[in-house]
PDB file of N, CA and C in Angstrom:
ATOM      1  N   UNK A   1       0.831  -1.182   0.000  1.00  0.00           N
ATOM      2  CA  UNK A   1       0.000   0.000   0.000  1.00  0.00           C
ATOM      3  C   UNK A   1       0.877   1.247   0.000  1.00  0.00           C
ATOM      4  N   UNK A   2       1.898   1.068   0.641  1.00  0.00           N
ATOM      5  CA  UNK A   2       2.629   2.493   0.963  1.00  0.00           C
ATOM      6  C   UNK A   2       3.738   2.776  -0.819  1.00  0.00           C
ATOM      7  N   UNK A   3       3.676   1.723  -1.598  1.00  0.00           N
ATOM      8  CA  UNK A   3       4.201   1.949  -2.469  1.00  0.00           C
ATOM      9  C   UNK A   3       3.496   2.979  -3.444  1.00  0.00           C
ATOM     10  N   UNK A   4       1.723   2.580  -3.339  1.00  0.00           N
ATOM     11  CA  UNK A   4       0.977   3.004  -4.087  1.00  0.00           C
ATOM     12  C   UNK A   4       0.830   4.992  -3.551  1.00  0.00           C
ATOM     13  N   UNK A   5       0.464   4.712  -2.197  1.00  0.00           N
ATOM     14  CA  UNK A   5       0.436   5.785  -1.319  1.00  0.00           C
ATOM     15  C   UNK A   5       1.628   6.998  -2.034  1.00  0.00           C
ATOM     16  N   UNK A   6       2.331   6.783  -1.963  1.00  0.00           N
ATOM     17  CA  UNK A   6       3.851   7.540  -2.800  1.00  0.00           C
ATOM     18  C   UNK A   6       3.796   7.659  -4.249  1.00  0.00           C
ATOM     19  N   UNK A   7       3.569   7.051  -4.646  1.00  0.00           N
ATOM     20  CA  UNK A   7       3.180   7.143  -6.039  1.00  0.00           C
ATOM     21  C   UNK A   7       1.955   8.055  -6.276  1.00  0.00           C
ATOM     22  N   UNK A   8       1.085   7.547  -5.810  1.00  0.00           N
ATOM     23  CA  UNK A   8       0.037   8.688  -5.638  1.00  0.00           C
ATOM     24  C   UNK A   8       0.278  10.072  -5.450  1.00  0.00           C
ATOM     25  N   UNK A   9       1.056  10.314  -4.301  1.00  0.00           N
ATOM     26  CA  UNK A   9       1.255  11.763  -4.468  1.00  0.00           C
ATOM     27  C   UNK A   9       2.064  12.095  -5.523  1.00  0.00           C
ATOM     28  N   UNK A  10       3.170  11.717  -6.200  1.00  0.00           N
ATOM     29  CA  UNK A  10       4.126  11.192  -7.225  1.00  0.00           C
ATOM     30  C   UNK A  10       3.237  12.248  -8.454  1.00  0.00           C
ATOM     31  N   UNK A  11       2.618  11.693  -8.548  1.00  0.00           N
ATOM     32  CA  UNK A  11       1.123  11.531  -9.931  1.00  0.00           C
ATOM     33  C   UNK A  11       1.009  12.932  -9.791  1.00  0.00           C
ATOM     34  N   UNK A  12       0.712  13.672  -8.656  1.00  0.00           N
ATOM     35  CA  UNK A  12       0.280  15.161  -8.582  1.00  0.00           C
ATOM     36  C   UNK A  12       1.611  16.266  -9.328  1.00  0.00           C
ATOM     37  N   UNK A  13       2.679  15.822  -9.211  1.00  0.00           N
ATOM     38  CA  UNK A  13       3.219  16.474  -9.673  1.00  0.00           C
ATOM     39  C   UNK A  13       3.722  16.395 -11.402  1.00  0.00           C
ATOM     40  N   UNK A  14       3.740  14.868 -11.464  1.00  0.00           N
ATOM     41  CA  UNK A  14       3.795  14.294 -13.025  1.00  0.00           C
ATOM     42  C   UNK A  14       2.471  14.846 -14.116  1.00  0.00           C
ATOM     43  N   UNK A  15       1.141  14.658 -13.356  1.00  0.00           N
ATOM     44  CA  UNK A  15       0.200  14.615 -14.612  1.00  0.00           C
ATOM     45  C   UNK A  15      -0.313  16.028 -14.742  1.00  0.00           C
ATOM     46  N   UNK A  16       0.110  17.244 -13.082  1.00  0.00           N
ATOM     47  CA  UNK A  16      -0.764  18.157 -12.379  1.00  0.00           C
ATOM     48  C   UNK A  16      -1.764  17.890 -12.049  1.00  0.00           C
ATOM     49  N   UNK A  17      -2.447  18.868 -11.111  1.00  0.00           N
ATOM     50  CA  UNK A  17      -3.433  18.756  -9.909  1.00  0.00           C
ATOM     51  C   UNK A  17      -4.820  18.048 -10.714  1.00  0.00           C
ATOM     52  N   UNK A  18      -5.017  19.203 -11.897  1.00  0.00           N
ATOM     53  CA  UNK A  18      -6.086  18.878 -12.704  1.00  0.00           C
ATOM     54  C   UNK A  18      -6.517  17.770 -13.041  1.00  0.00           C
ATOM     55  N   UNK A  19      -5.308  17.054 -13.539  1.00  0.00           N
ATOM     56  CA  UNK A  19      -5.536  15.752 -14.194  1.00  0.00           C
ATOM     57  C   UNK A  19      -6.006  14.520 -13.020  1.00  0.00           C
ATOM     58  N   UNK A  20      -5.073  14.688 -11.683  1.00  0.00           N
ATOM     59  CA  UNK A  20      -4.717  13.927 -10.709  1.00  0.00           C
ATOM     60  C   UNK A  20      -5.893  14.194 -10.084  1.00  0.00           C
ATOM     61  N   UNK A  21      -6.697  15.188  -9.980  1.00  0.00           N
ATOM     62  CA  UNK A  21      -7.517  15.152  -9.235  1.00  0.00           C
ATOM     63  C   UNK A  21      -9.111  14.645 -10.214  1.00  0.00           C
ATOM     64  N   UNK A  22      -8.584  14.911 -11.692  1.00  0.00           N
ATOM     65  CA  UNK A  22     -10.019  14.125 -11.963  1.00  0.00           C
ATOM     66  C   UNK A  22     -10.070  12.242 -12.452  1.00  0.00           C
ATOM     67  N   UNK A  23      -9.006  11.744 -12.131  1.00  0.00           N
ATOM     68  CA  UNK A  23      -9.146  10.455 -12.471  1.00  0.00           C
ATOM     69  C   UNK A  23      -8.387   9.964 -11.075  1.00  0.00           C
ATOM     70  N   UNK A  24      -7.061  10.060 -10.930  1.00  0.00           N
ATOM     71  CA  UNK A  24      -6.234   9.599  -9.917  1.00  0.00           C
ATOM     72  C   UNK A  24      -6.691   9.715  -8.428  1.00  0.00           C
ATOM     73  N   UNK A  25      -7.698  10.897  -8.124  1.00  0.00           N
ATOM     74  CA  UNK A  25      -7.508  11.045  -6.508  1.00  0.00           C
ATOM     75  C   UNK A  25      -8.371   9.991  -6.344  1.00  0.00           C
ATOM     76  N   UNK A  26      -9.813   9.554  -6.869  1.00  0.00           N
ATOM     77  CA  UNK A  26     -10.429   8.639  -6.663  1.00  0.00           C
ATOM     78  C   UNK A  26     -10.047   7.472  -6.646  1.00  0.00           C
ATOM     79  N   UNK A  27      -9.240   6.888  -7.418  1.00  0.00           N
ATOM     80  CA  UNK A  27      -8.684   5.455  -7.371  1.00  0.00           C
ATOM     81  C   UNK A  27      -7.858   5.297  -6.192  1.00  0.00           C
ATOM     82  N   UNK A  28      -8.191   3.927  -5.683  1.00  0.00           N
ATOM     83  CA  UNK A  28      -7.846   3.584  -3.825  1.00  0.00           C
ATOM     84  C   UNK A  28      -6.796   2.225  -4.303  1.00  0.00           C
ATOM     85  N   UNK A  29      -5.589   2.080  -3.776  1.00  0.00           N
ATOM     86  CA  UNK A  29      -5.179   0.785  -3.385  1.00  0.00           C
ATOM     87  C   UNK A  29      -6.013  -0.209  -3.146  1.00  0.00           C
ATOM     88  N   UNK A  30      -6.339  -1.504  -3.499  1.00  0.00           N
ATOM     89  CA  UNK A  30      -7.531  -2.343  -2.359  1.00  0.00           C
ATOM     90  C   UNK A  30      -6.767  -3.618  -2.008  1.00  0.00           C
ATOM     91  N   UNK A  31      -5.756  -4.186  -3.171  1.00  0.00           N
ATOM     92  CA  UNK A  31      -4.790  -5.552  -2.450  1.00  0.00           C
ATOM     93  C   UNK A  31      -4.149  -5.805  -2.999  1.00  0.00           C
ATOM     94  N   UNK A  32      -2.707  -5.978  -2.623  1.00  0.00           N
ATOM     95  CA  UNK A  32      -1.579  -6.761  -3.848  1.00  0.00           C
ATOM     96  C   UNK A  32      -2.062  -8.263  -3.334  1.00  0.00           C
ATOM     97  N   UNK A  33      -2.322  -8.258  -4.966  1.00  0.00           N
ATOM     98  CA  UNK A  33      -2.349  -9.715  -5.299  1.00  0.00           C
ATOM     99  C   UNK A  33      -1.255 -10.910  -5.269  1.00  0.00           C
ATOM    100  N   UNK A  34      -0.078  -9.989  -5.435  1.00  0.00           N
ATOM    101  CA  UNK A  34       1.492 -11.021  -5.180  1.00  0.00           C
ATOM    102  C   UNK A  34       1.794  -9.707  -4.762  1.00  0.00           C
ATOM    103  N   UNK A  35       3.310  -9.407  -4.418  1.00  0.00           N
ATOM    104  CA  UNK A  35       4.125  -8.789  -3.999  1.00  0.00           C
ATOM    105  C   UNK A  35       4.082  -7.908  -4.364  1.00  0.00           C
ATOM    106  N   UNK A  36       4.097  -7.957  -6.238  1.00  0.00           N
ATOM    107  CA  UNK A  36       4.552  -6.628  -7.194  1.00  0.00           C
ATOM    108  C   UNK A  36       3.364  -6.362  -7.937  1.00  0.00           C
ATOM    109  N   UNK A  37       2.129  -7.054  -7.650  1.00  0.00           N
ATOM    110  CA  UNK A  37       0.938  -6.179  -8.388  1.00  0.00           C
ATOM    111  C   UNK A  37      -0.419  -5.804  -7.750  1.00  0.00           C
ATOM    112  N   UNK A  38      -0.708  -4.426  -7.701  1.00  0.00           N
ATOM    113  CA  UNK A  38      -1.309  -3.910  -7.295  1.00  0.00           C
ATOM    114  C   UNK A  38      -3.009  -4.016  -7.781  1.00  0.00           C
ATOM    115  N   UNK A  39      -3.425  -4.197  -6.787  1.00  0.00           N
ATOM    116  CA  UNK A  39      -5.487  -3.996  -7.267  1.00  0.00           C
ATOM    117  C   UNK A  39      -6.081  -2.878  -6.877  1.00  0.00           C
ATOM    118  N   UNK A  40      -6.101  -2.284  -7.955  1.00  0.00           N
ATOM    119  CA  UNK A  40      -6.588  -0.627  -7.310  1.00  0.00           C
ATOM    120  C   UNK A  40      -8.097  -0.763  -7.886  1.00  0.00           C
ATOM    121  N   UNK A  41      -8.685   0.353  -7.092  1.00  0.00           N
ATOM    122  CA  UNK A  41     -10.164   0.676  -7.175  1.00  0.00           C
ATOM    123  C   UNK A  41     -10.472   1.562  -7.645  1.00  0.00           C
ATOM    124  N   UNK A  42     -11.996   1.934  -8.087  1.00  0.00           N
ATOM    125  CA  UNK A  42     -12.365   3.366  -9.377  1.00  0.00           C
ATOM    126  C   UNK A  42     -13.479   3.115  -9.081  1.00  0.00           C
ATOM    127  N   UNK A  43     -14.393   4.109  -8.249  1.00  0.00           N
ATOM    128  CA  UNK A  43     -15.751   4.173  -9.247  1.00  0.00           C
ATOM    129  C   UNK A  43     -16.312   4.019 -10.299  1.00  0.00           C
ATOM    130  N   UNK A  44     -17.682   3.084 -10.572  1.00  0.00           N
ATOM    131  CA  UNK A  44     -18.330   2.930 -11.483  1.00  0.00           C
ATOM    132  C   UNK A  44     -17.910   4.443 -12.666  1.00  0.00           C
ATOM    133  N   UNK A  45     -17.435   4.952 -12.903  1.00  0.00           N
ATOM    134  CA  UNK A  45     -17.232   6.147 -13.703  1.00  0.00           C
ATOM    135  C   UNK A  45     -16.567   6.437 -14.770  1.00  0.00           C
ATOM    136  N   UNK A  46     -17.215   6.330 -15.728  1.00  0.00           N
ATOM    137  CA  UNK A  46     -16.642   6.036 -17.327  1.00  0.00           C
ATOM    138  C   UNK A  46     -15.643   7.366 -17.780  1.00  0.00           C
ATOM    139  N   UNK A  47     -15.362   8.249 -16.984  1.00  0.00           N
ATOM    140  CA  UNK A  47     -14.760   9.363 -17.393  1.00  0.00           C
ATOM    141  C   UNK A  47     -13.438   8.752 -16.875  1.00  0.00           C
ATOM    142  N   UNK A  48     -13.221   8.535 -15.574  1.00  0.00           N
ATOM    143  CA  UNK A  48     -12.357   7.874 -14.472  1.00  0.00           C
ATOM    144  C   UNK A  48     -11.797   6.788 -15.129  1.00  0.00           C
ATOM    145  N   UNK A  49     -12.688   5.747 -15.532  1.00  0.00           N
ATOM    146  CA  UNK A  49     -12.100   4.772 -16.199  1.00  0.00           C
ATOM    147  C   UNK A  49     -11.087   4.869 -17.015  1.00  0.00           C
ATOM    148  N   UNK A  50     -11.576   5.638 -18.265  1.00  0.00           N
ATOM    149  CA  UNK A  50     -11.593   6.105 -19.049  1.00  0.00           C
ATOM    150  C   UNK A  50      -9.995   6.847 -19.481  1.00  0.00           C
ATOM    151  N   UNK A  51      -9.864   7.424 -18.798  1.00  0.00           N
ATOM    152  CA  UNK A  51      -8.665   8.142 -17.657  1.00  0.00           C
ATOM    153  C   UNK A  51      -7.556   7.339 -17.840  1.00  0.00           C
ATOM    154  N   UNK A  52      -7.944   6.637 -16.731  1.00  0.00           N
ATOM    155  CA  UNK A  52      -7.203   5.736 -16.363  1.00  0.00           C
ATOM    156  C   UNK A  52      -6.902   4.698 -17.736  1.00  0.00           C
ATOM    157  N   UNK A  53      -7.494   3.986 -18.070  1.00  0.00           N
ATOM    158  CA  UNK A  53      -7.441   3.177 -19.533  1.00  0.00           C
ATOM    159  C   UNK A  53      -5.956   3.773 -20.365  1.00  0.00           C
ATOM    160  N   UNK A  54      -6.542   5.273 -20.609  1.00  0.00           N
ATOM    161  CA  UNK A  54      -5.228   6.168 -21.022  1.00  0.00           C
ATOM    162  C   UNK A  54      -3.855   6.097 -20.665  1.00  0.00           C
ATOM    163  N   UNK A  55      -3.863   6.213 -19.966  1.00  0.00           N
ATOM    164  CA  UNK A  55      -2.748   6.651 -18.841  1.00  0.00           C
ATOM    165  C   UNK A  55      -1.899   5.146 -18.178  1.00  0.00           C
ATOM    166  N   UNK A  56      -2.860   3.667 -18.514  1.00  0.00           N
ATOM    167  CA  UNK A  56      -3.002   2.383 -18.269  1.00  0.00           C
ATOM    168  C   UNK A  56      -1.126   2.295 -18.066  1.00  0.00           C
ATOM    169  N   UNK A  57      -0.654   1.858 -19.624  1.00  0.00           N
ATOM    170  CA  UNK A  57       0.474   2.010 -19.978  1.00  0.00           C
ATOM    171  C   UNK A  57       1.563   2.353 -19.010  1.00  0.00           C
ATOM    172  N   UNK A  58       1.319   3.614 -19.619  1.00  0.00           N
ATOM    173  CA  UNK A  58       2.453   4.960 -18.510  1.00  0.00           C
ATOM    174  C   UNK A  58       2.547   4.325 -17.344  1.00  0.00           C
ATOM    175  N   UNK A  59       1.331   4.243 -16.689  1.00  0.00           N
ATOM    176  CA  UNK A  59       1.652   3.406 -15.394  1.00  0.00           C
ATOM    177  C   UNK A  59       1.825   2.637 -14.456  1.00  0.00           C
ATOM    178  N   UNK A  60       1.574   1.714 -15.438  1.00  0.00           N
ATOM    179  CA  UNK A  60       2.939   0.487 -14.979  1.00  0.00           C
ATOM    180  C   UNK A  60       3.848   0.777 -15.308  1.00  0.00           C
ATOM    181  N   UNK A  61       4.909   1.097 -16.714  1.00  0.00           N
ATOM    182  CA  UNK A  61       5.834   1.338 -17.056  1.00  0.00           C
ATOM    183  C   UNK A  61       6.964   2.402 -15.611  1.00  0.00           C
ATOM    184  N   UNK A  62       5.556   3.414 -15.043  1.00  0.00           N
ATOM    185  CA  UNK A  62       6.525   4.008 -14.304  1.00  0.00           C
ATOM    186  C   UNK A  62       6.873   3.142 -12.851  1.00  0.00           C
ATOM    187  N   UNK A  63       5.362   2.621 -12.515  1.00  0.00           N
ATOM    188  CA  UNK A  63       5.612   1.538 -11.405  1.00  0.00           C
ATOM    189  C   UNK A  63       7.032   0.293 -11.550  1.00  0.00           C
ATOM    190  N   UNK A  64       6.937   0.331 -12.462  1.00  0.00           N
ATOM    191  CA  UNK A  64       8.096  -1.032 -12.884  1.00  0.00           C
ATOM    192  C   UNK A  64       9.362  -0.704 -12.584  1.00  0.00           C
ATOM    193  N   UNK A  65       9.876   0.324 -12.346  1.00  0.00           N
ATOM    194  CA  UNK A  65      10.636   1.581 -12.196  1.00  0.00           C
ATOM    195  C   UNK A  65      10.775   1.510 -10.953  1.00  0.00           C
ATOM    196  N   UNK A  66      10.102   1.414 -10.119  1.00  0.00           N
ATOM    197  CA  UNK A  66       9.954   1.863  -8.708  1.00  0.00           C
ATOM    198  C   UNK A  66       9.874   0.190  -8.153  1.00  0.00           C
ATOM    199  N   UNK A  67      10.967  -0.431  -8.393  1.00  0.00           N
ATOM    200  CA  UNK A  67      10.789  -1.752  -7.920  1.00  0.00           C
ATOM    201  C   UNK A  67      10.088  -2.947  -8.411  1.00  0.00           C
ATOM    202  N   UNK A  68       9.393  -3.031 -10.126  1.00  0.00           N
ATOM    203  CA  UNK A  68       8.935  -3.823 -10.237  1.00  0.00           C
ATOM    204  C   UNK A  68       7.690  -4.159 -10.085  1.00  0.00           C
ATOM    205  N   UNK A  69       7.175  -2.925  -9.616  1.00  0.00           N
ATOM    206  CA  UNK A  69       5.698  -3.183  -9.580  1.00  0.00           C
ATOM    207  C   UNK A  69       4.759  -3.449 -10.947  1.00  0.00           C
ATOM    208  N   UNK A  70       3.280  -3.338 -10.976  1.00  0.00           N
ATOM    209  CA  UNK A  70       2.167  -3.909 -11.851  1.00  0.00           C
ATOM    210  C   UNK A  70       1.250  -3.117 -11.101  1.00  0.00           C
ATOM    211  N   UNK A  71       0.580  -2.770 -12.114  1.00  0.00           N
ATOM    212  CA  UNK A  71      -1.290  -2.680 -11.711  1.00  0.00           C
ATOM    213  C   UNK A  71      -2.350  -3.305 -12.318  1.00  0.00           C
ATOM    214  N   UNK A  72      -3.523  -3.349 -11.792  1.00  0.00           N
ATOM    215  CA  UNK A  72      -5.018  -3.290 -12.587  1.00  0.00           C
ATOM    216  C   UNK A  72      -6.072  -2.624 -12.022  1.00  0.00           C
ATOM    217  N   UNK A  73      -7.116  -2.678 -12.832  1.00  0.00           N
ATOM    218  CA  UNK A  73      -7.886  -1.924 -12.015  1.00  0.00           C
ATOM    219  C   UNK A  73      -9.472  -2.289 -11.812  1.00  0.00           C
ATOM    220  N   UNK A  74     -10.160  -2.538 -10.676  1.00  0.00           N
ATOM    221  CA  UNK A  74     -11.494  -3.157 -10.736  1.00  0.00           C
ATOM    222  C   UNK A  74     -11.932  -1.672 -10.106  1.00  0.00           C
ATOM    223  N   UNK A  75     -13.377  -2.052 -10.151  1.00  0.00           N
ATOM    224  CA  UNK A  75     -14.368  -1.252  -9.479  1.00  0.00           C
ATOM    225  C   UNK A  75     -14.457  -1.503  -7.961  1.00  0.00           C
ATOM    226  N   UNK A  76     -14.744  -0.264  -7.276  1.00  0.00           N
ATOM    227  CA  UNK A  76     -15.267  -0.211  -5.592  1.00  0.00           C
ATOM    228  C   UNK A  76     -15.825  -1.617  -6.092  1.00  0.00           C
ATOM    229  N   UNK A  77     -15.515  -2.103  -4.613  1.00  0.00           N
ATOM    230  CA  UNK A  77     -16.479  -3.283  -4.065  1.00  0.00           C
ATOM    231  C   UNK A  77     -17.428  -2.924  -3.704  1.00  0.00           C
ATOM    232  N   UNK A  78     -18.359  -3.642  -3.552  1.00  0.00           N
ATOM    233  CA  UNK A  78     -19.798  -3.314  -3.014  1.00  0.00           C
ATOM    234  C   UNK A  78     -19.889  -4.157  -1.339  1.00  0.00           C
ATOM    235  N   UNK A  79     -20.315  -3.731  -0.374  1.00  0.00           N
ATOM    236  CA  UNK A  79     -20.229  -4.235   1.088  1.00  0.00           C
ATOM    237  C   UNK A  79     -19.953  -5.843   1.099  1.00  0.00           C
ATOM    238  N   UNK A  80     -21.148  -6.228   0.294  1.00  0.00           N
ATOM    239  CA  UNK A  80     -21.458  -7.866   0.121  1.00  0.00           C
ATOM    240  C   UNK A  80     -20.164  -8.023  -0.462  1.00  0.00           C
ATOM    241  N   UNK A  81     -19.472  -7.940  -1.128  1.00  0.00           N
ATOM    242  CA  UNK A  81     -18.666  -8.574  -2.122  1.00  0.00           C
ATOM    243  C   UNK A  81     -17.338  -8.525  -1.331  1.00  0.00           C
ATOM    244  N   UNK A  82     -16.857  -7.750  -0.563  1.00  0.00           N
ATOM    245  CA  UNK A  82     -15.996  -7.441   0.606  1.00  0.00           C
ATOM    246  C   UNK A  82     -16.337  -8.650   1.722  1.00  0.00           C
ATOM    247  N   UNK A  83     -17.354  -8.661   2.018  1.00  0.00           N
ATOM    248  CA  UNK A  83     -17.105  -9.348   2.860  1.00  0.00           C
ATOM    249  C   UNK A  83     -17.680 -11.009   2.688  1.00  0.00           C
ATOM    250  N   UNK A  84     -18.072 -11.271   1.446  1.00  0.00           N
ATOM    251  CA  UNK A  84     -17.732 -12.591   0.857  1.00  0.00           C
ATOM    252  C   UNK A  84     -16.565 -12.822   1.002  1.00  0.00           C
ATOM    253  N   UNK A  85     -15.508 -11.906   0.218  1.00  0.00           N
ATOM    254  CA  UNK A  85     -13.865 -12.268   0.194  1.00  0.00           C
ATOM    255  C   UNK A  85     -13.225 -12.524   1.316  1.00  0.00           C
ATOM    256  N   UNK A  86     -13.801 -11.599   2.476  1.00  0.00           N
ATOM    257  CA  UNK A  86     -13.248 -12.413   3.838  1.00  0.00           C
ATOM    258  C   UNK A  86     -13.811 -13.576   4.446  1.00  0.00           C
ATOM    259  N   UNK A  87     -14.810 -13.910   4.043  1.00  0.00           N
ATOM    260  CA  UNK A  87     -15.077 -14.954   4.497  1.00  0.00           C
ATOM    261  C   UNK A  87     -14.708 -16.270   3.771  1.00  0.00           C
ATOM    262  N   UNK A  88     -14.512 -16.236   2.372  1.00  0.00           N
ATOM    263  CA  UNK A  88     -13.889 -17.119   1.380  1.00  0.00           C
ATOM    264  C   UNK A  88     -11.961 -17.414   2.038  1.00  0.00           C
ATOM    265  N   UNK A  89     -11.537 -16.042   2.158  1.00  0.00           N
ATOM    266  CA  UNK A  89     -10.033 -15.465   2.181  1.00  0.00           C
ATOM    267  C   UNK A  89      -9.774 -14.847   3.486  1.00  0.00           C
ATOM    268  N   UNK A  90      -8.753 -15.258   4.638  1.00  0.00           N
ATOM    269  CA  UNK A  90      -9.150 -14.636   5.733  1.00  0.00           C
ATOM    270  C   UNK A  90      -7.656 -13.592   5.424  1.00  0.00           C
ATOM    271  N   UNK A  91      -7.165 -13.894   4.314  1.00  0.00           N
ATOM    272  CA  UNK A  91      -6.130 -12.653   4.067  1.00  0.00           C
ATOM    273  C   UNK A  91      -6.776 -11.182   3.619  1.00  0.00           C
ATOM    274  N   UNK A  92      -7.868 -11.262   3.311  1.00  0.00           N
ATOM    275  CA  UNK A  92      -8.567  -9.975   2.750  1.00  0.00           C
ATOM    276  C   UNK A  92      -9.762  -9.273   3.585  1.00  0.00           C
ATOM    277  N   UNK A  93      -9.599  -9.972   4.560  1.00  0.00           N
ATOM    278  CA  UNK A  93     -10.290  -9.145   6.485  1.00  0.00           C
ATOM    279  C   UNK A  93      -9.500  -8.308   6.643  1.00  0.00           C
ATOM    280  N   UNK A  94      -8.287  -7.644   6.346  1.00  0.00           N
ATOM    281  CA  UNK A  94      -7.776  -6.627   6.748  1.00  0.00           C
ATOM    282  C   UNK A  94      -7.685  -5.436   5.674  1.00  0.00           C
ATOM    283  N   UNK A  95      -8.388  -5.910   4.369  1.00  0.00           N
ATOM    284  CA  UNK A  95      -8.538  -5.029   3.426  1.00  0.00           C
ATOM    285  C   UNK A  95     -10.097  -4.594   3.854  1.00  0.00           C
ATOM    286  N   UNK A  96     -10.866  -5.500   3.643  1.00  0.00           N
ATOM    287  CA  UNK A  96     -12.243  -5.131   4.370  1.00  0.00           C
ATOM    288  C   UNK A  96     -12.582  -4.305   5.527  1.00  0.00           C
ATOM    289  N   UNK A  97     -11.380  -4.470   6.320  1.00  0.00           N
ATOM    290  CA  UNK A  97     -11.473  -3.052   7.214  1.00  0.00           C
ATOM    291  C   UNK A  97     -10.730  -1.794   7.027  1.00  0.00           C
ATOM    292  N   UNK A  98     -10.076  -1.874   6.368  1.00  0.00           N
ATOM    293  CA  UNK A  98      -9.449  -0.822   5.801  1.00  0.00           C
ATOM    294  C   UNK A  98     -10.738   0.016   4.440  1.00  0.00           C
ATOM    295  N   UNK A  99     -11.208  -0.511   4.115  1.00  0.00           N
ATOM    296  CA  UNK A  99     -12.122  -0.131   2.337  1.00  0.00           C
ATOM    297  C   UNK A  99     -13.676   0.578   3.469  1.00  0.00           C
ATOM    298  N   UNK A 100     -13.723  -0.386   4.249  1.00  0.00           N
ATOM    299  CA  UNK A 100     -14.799  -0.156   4.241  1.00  0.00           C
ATOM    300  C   UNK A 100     -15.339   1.428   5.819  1.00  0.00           C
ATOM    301  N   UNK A 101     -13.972   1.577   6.807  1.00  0.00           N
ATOM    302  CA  UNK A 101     -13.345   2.649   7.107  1.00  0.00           C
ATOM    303  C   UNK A 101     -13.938   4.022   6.115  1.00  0.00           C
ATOM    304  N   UNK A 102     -13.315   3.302   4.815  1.00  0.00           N
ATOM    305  CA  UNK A 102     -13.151   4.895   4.191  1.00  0.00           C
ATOM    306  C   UNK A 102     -14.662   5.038   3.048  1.00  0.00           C
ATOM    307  N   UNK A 103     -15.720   4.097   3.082  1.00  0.00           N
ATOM    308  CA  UNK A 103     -16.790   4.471   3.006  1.00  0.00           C
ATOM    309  C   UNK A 103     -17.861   5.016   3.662  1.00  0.00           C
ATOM    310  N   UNK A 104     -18.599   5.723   3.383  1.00  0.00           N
ATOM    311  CA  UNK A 104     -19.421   6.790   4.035  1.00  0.00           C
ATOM    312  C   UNK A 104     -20.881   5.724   4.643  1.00  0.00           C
ATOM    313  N   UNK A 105     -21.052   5.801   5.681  1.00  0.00           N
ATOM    314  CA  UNK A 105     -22.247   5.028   6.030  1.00  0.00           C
ATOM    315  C   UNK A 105     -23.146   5.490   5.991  1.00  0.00           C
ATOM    316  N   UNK A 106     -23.801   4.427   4.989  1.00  0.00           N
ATOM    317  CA  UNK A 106     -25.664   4.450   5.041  1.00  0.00           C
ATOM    318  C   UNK A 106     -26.502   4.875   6.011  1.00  0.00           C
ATOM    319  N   UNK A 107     -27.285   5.640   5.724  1.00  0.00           N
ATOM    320  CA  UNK A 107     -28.293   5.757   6.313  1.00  0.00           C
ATOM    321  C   UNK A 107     -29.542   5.484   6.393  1.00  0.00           C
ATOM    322  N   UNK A 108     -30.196   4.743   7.045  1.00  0.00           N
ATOM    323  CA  UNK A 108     -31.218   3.752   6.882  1.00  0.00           C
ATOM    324  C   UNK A 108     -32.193   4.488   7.774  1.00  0.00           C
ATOM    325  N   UNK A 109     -33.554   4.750   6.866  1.00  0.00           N
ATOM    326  CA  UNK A 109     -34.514   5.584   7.861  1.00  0.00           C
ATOM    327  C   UNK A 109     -35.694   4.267   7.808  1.00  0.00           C
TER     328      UNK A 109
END
């Protein structure tokens, strides 16, 4: 995570604020899958995607750089689907509390 974390800020100065803030700030770390590749997250958001798709390339190429890293990229999980994976995977209970931390809670009237 802390690789991505650095890189992230990294991005603000490479693409500028503009760019970084309309595709990059939204996309979250969610789990390295092995060591050197990263599963990052995006809102359902075809602009974001979109973005990102672009930019796909570039960044791995620059990650690879920085030790060898990889990315891909899925969509936010949805609650259920988080916590299927921990219950399937008890390695991904500590992503589930981490993801789900930084979602905004429902409000149920």
């Amino acid at each position: 995570m802390k690789v991505w974390l650095e890189f992230k800020e990294e991005l603000k100065t490479l693409l500028g604020i503009d760019e970084w803030k309309a595709w990059v700030r939204p996309i979250y770390f969610l789990k390295a899958l092995d060591h050197k590749h990263l599963l990052l997250a995006a809102p359902p958001n075809t602009k974001i995607v979109s973005a990102y798709r672009k930019r796909e390339s570039w960044l791995r190429q620059m990650l690879k750089q920085r030790g060898g890293y990889c990315c891909s990229l899925t969509k936010y999980p949805e609650d259920w689907q988080l916590e299927r994976a921990a219950q399937m995977n008890p390695e991904w209970e500590e992503v589930v509390r981490r993801v789900l931390r930084k979602k905004p809670q429902r409000v149920t009237a």
